[in-house]
C-alpha atoms as a PDB file:
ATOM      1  CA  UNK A   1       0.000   0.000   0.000  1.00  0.00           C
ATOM      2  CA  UNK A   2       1.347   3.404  -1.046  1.00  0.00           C
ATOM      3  CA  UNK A   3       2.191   6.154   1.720  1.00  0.00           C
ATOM      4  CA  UNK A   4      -0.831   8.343  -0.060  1.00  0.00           C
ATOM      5  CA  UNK A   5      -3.172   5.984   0.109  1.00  0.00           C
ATOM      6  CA  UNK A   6      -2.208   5.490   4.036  1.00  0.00           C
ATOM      7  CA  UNK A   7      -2.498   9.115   4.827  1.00  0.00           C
ATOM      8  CA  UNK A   8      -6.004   8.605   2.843  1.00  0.00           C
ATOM      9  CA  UNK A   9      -6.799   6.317   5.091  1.00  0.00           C
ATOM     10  CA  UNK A  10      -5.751   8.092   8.185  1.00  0.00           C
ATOM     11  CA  UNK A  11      -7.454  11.140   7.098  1.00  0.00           C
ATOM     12  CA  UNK A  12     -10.869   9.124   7.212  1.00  0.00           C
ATOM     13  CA  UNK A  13     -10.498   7.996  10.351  1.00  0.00           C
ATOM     14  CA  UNK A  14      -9.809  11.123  11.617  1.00  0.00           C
ATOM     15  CA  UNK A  15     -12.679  12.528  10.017  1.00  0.00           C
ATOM     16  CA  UNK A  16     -14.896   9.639  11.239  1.00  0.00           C
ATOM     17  CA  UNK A  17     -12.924   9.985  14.941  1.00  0.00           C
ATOM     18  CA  UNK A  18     -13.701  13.896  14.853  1.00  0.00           C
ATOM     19  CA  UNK A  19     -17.663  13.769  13.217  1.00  0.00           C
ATOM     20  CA  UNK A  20     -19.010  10.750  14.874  1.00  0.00           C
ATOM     21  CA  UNK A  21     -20.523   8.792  12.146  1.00  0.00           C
ATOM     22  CA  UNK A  22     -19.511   7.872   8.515  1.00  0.00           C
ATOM     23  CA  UNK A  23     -21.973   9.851   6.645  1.00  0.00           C
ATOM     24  CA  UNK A  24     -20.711  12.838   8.596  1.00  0.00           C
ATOM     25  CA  UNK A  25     -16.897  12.013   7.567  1.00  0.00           C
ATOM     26  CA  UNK A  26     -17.718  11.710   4.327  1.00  0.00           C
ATOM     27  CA  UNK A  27     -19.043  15.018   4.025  1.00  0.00           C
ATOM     28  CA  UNK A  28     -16.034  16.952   5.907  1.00  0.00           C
ATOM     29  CA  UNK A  29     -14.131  15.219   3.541  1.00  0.00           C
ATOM     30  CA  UNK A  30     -16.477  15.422   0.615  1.00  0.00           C
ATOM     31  CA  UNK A  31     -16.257  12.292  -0.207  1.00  0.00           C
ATOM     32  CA  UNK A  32     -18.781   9.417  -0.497  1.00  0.00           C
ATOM     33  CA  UNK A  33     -19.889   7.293   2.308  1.00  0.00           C
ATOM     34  CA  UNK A  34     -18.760   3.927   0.929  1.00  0.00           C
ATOM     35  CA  UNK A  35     -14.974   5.596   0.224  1.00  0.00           C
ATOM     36  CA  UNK A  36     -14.981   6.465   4.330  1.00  0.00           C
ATOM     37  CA  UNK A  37     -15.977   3.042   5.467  1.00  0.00           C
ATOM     38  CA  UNK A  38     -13.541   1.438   2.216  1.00  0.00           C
ATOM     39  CA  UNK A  39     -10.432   3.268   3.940  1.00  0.00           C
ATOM     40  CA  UNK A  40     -10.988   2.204   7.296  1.00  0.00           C
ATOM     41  CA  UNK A  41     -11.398  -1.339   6.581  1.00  0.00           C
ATOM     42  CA  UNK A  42      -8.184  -1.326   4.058  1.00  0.00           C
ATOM     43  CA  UNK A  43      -7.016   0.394   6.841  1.00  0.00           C
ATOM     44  CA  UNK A  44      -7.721  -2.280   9.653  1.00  0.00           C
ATOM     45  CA  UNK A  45      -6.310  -4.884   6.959  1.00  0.00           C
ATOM     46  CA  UNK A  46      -3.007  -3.218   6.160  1.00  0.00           C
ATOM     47  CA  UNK A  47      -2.258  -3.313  10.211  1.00  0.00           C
ATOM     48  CA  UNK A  48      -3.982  -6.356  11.329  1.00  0.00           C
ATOM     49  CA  UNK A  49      -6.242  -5.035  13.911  1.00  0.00           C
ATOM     50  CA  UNK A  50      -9.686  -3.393  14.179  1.00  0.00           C
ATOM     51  CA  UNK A  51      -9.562   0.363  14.503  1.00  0.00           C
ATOM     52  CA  UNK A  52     -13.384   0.675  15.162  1.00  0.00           C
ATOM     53  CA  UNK A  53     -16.201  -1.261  16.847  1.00  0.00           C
ATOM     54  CA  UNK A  54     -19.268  -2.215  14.883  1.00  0.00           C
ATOM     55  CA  UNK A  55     -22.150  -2.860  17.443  1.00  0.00           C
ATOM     56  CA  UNK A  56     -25.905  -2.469  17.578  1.00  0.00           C
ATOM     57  CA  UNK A  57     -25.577   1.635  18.408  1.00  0.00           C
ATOM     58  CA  UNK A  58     -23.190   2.531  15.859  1.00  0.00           C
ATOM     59  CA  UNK A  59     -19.035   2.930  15.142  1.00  0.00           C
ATOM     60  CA  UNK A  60     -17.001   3.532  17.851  1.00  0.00           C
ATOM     61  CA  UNK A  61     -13.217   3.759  18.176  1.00  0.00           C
ATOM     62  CA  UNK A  62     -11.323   0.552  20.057  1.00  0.00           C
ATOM     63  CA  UNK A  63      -8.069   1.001  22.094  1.00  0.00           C
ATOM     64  CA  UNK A  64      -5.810   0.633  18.384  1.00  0.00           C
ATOM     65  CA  UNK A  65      -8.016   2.989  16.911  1.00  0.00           C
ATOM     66  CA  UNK A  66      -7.993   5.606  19.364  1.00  0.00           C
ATOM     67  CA  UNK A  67      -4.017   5.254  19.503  1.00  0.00           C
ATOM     68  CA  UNK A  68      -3.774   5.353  15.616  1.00  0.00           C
ATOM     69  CA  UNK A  69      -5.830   8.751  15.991  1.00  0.00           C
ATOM     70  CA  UNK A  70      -3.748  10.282  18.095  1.00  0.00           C
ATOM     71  CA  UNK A  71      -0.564   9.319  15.756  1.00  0.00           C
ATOM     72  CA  UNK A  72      -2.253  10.577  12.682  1.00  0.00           C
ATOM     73  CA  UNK A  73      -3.369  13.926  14.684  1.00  0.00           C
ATOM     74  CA  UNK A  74       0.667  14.138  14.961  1.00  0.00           C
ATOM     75  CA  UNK A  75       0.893  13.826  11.024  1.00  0.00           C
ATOM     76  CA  UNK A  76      -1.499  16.016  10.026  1.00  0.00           C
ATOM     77  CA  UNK A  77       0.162  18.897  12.757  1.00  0.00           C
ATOM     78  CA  UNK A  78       3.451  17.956  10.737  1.00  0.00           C
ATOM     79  CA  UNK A  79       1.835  18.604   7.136  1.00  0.00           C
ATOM     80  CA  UNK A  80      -0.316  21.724   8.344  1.00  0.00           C
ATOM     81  CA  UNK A  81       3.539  23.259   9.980  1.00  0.00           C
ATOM     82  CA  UNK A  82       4.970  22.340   6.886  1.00  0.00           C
ATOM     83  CA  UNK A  83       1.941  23.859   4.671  1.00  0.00           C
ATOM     84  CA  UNK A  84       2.778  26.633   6.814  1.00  0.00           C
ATOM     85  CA  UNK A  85       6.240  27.060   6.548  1.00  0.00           C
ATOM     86  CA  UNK A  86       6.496  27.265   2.516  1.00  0.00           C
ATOM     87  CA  UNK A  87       3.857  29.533   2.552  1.00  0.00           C
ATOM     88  CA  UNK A  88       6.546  32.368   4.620  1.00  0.00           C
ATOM     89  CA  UNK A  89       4.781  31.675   8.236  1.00  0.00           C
ATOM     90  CA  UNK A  90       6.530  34.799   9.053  1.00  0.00           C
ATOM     91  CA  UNK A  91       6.256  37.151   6.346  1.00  0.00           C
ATOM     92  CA  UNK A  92       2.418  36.444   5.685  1.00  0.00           C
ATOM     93  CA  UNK A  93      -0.533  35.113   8.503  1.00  0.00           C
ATOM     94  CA  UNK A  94      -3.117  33.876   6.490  1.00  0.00           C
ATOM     95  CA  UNK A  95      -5.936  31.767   6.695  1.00  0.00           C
ATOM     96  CA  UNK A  96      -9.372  31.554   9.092  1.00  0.00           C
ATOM     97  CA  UNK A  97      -9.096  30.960  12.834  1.00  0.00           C
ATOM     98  CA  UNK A  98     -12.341  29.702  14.889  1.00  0.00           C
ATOM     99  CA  UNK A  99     -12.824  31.083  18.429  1.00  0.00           C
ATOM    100  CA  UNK A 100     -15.448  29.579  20.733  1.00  0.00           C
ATOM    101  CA  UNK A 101     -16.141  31.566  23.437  1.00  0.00           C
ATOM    102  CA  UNK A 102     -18.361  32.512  26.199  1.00  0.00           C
ATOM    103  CA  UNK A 103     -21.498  35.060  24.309  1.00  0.00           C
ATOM    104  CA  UNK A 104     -20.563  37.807  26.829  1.00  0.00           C
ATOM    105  CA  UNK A 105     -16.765  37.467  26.380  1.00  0.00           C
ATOM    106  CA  UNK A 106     -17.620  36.762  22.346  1.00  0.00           C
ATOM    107  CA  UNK A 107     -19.711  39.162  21.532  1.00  0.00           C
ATOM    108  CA  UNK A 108     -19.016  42.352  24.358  1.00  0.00           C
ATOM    109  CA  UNK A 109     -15.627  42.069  25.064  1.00  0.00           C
ATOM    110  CA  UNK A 110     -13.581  40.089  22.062  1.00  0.00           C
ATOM    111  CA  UNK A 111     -15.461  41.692  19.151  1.00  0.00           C
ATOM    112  CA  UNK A 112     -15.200  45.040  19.481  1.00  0.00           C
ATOM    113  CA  UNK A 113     -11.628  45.079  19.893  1.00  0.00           C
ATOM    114  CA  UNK A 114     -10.964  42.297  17.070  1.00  0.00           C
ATOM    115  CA  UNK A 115     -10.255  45.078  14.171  1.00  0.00           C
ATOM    116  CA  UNK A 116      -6.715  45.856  14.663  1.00  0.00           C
ATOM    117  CA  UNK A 117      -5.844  42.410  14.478  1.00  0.00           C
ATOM    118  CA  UNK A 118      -7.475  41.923  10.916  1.00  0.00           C
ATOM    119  CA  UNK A 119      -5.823  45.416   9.982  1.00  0.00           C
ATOM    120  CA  UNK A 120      -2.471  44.368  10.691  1.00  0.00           C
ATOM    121  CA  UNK A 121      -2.898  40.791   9.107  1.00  0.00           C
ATOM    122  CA  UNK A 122      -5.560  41.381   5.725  1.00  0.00           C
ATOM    123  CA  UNK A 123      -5.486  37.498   4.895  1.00  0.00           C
ATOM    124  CA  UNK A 124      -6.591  36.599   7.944  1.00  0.00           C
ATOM    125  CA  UNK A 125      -9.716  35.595   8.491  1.00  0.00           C
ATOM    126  CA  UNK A 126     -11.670  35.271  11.989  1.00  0.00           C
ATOM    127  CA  UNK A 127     -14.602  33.060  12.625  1.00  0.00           C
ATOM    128  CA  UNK A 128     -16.043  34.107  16.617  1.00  0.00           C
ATOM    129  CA  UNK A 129     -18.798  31.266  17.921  1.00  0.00           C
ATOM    130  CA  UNK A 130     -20.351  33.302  20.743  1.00  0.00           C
ATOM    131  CA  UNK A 131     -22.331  30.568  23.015  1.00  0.00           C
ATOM    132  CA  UNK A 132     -22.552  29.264  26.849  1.00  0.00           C
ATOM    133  CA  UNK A 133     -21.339  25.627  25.167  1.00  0.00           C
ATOM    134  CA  UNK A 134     -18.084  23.792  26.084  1.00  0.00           C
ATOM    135  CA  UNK A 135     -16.067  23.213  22.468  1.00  0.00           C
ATOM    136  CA  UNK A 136     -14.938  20.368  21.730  1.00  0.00           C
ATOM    137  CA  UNK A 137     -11.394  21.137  19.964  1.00  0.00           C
ATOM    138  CA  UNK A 138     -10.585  17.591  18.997  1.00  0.00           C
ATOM    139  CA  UNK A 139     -13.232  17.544  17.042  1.00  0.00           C
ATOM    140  CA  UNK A 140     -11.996  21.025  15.868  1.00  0.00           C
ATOM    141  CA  UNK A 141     -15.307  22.896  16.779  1.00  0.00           C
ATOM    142  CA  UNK A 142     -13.017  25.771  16.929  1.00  0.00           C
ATOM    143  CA  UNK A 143      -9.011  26.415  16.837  1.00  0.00           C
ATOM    144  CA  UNK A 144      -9.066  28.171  20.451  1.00  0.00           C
ATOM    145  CA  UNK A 145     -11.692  28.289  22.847  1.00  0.00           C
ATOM    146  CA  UNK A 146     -12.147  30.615  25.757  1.00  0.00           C
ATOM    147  CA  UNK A 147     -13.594  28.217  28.746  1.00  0.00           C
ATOM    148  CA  UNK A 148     -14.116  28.379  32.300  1.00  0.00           C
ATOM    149  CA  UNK A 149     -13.080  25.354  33.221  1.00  0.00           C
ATOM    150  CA  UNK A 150     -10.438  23.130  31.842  1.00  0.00           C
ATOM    151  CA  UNK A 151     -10.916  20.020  30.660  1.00  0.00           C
ATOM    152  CA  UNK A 152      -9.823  16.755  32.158  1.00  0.00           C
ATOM    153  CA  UNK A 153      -9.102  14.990  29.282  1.00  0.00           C
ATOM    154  CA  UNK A 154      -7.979  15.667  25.687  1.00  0.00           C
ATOM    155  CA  UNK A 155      -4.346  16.708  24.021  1.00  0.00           C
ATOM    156  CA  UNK A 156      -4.920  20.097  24.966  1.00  0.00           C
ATOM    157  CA  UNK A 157      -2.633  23.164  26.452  1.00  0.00           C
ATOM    158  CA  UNK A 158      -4.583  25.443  29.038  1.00  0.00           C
ATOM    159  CA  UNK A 159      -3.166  29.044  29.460  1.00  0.00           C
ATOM    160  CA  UNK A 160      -5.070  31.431  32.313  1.00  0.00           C
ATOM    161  CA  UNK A 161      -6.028  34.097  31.082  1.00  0.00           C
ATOM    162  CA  UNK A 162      -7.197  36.312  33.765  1.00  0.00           C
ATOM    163  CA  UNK A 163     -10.149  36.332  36.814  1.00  0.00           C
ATOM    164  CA  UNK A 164     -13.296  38.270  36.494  1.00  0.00           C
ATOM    165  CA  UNK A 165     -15.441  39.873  39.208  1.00  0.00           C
ATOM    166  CA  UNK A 166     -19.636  39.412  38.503  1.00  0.00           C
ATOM    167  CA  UNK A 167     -22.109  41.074  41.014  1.00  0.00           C
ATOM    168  CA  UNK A 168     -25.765  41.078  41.260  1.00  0.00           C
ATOM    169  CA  UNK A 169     -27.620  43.976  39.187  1.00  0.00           C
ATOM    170  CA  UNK A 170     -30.828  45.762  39.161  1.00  0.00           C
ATOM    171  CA  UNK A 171     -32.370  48.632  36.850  1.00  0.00           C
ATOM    172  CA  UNK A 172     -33.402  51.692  38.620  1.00  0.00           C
ATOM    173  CA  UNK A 173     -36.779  51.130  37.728  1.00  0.00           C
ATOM    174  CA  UNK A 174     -37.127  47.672  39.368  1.00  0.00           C
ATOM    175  CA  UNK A 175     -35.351  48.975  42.445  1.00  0.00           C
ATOM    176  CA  UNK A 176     -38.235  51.808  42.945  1.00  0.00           C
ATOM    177  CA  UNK A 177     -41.305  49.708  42.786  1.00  0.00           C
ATOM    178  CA  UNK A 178     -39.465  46.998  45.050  1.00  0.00           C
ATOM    179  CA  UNK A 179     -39.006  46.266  48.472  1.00  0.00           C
ATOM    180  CA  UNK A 180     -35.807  47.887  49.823  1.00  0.00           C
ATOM    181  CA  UNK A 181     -32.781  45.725  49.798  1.00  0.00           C
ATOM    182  CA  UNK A 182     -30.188  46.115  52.490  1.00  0.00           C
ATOM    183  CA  UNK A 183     -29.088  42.490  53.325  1.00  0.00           C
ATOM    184  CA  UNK A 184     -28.678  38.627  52.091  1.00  0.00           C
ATOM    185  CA  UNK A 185     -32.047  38.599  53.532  1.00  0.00           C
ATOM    186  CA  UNK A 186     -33.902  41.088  51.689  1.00  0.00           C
ATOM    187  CA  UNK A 187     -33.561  39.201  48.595  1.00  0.00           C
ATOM    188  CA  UNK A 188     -36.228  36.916  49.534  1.00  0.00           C
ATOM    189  CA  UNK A 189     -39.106  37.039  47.223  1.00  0.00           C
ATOM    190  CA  UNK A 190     -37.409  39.340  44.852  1.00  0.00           C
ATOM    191  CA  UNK A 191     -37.832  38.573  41.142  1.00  0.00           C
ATOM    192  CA  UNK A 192     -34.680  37.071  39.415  1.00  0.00           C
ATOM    193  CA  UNK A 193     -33.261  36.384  36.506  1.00  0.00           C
ATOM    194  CA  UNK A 194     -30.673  33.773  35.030  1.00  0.00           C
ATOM    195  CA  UNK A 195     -29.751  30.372  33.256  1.00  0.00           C
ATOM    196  CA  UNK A 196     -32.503  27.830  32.341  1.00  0.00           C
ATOM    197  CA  UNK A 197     -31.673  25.403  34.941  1.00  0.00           C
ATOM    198  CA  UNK A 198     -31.413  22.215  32.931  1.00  0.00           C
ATOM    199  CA  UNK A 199     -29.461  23.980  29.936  1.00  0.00           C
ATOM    200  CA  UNK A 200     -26.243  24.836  31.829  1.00  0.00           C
ATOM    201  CA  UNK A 201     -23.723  22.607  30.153  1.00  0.00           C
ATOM    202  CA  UNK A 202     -20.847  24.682  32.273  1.00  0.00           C
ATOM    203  CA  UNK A 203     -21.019  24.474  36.014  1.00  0.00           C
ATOM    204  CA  UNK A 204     -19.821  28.200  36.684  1.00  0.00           C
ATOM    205  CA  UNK A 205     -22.860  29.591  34.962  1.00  0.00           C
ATOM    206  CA  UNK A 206     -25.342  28.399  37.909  1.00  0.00           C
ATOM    207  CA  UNK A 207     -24.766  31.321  40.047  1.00  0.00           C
ATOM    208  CA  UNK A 208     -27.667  31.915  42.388  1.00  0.00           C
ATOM    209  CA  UNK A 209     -26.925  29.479  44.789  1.00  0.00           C
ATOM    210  CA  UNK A 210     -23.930  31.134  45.679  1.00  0.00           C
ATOM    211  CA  UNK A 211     -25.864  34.573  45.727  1.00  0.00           C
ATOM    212  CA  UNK A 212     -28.762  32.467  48.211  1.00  0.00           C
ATOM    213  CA  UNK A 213     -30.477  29.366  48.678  1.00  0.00           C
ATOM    214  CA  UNK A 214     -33.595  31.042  48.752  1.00  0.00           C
ATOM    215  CA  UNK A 215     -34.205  32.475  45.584  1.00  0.00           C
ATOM    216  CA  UNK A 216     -35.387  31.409  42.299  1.00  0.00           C
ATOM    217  CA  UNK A 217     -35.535  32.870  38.741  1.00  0.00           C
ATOM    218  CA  UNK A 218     -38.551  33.786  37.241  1.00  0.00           C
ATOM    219  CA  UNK A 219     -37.308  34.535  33.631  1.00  0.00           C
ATOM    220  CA  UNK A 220     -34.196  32.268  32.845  1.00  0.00           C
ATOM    221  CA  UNK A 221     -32.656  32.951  29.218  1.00  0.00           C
ATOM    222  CA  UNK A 222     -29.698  31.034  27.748  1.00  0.00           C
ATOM    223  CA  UNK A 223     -28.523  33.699  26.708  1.00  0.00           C
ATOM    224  CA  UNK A 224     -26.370  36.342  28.834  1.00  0.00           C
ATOM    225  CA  UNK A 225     -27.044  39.244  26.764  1.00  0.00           C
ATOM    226  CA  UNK A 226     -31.093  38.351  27.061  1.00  0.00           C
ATOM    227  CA  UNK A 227     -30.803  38.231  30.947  1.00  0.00           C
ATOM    228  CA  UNK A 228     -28.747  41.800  30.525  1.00  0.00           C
ATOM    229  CA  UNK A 229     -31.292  43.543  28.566  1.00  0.00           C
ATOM    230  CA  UNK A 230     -34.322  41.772  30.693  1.00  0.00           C
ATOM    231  CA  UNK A 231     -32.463  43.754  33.894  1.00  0.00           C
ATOM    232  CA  UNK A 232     -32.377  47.014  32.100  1.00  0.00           C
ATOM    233  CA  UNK A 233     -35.909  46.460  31.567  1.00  0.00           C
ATOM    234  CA  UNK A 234     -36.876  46.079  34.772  1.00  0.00           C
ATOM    235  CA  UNK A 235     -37.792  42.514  35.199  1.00  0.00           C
ATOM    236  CA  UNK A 236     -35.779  41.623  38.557  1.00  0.00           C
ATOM    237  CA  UNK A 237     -32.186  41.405  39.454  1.00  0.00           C
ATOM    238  CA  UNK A 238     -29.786  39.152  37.565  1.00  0.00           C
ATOM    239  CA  UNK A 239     -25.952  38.233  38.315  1.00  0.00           C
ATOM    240  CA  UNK A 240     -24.041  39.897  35.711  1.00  0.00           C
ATOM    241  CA  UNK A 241     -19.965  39.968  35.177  1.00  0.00           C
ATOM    242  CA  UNK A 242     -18.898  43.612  35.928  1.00  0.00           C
ATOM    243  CA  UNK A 243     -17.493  44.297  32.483  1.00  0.00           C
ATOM    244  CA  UNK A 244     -21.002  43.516  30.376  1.00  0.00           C
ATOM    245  CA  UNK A 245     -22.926  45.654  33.191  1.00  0.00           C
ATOM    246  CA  UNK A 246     -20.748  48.532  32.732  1.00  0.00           C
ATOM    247  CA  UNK A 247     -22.300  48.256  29.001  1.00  0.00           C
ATOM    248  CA  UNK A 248     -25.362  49.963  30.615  1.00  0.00           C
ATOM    249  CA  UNK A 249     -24.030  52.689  33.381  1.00  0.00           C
ATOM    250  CA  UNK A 250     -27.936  52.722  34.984  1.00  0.00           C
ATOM    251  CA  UNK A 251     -27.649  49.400  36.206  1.00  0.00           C
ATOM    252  CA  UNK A 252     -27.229  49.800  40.469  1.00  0.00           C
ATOM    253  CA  UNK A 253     -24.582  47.521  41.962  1.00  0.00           C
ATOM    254  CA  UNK A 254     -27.012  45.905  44.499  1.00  0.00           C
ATOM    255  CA  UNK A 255     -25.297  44.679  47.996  1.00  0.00           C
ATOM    256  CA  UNK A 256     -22.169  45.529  46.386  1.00  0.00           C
ATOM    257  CA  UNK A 257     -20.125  44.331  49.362  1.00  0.00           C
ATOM    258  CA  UNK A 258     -21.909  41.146  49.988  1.00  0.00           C
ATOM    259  CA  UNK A 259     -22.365  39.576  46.679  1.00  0.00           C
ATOM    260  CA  UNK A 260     -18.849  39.263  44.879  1.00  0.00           C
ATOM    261  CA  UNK A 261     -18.605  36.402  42.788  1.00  0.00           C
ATOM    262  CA  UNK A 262     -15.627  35.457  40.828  1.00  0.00           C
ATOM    263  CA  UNK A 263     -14.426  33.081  37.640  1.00  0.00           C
ATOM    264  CA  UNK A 264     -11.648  32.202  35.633  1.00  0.00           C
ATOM    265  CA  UNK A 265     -11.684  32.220  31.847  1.00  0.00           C
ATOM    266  CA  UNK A 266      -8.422  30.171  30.881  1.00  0.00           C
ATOM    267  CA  UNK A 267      -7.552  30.130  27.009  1.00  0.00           C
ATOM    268  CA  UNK A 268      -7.515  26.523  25.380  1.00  0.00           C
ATOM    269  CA  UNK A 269      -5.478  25.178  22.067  1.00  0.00           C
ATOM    270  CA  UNK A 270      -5.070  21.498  21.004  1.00  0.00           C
ATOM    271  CA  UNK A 271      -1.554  20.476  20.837  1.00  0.00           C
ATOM    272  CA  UNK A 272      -1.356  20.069  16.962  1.00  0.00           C
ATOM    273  CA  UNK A 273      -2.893  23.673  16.470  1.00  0.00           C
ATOM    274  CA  UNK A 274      -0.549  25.398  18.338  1.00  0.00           C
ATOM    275  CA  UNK A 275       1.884  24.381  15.365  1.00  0.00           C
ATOM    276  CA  UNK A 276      -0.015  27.206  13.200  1.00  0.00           C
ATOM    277  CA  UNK A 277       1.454  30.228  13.182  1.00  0.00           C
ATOM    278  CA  UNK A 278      -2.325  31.877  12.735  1.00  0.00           C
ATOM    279  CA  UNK A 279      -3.453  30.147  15.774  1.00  0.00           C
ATOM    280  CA  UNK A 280      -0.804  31.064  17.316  1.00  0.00           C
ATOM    281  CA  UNK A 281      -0.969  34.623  16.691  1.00  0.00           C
ATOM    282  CA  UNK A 282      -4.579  34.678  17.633  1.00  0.00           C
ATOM    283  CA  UNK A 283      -3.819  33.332  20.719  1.00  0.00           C
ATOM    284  CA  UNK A 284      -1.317  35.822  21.609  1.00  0.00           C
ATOM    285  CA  UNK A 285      -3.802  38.480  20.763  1.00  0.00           C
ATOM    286  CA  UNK A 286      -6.288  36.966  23.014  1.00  0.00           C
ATOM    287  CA  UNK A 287      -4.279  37.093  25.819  1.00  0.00           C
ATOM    288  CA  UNK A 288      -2.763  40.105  25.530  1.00  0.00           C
ATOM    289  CA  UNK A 289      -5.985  42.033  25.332  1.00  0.00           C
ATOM    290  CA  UNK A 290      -7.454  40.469  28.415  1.00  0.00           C
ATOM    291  CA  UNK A 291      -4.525  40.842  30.470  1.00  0.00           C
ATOM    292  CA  UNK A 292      -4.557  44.864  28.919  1.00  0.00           C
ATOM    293  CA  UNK A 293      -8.154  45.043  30.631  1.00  0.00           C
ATOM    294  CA  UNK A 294      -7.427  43.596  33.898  1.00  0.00           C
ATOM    295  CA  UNK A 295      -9.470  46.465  35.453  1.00  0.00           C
ATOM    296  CA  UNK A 296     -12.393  46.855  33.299  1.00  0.00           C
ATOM    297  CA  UNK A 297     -12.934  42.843  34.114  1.00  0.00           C
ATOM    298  CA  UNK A 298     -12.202  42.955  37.550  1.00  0.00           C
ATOM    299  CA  UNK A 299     -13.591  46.177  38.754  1.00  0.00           C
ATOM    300  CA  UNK A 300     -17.605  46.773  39.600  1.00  0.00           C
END
């Protein structure tokens, strides 16, 4: 068997490894079906074992399989740095870059300071997926990923990227038809606002526990930026990070002293990424403009 028609192989196991099913391989690859499922079983011939496990709920990758993966994931890193490298990595960025990302850090913070960066590199191109989701980067959901948690598992490198400080907000409006608030205590029966309880994929997002046991929301969004513009309006009070509440300057600070929650937001690369200089450069960006806004993140 020739060395392209290996790497053809490897590619559609990959594909398969990184999609889930066959059909799904086939079209990353654009290729037909029957080709995907052809190269892994000349595949499983050529080394004498089984790479995947046919049983009654589908393919899934055995021990050899899931080692072969990881191999080939070193290949392809080696042909992308390569791909890389003849096109004059350091004369010319080019290319598109994926970020997944947090929608308040995606869409409030990253965005609007994303320009320079496409100035200074015009054949670069920037893809931003702004949702409360963990990304899965082996699957290459995205090239970087800004999470608040990092993974257990996976080939991937974790960089911190800084703390953030969220309180709990209220509009003006809501404040003046409302019972006062002066303590923990006051907050009982209080309308609030957050995360639809069984949509929180990422632990750090279920807040009002920590806020009080004795509250409950009565409009829950999955959305940050819906729970920000529901507290302008004057539904109830909502936990907000400090830097998307300064986006509205009436928003009141309530029990300011007492209710200081903080998170982490750590950057995240897979190992054969970081080989692109694009990536690369991204990531620098990222964490460069974070740690430049240390105080807008970190101050109510």
């Amino acid at each position: 068997m020739s060395v392209e028609a290996s790497w053809d192989h490897l590619r559609s196991l990959l594909a398969f490894a990184r999609a889930g099913t066959l059909s799904q391989a086939a079209r990353a690859l654009g290729v037909k079906h029957s080709t995907v499922s052809r190269h892994i079983a000349e595949l499983e011939r050529s080394i004498g074992s089984q790479v995947v496990h046919r049983g009654p709920d589908g393919l899934t990758l055995t021990t050899a399989g899931e080692r072969l993966m990881a191999a080939a994931e070193g290949m392809e890193g080696l042909v992308r740095q390569a791909q890389d490298d003849i096109a004059g990595r350091d004369r010319l960025i080019q290319g598109t870059v994926r970020i997944g990302a947090p929608d308040a850090f995606g869409s409030i913070f990253l965005a609007p300071r994303i320009a320079p960066l496409a100035a200074q590199h015009p054949a670069l191109n920037i893809q931003l997926v702004a949702l409360p989701r963990v990304f899965n980067l082996t699957k290459r959901e995205a090239d970087l990923a800004v999470a608040l948690a990092v993974p257990q598992h996976g080939r991937l490198m974790a960089k911190k990227l800084a703390d953030y400080g969220l309180g709990l907000y209220a509009s003006p409006r809501y404040l003046a038809a409302s019972r006062p608030i002066r303590t923990l205590d006051d907050l009982r029966g209080h309308q609030f606002i957050n995360y639809i309880d069984e949509l929180i994929t990422i632990a750090e997002l279920d807040y009002l526990d920590e806020v009080s046991p004795h509250i409950t929301a009565r409009f829950q969004s999955s959305s940050i930026l819906a729970q920000l513009y529901a507290t302008v309006s004057g539904f109830g009070l909502c936990v907000l990070p400090y830097f998307l509440a300064k986006q509205q300057p009436g928003l009141v600070n309530v029990l300011g002293r007492e209710v200081v929650l903080t998170r982490t937001w750590w950057l995240l690369v897979h190992e054969d990424q970081n080989t692109l200089s694009r990536v690369r450069l991204v990531h620098r960006f990222i964490y460069d403009t974070v740690r430049q806004n240390l105080a807008l993140l970190q101050a109510p």
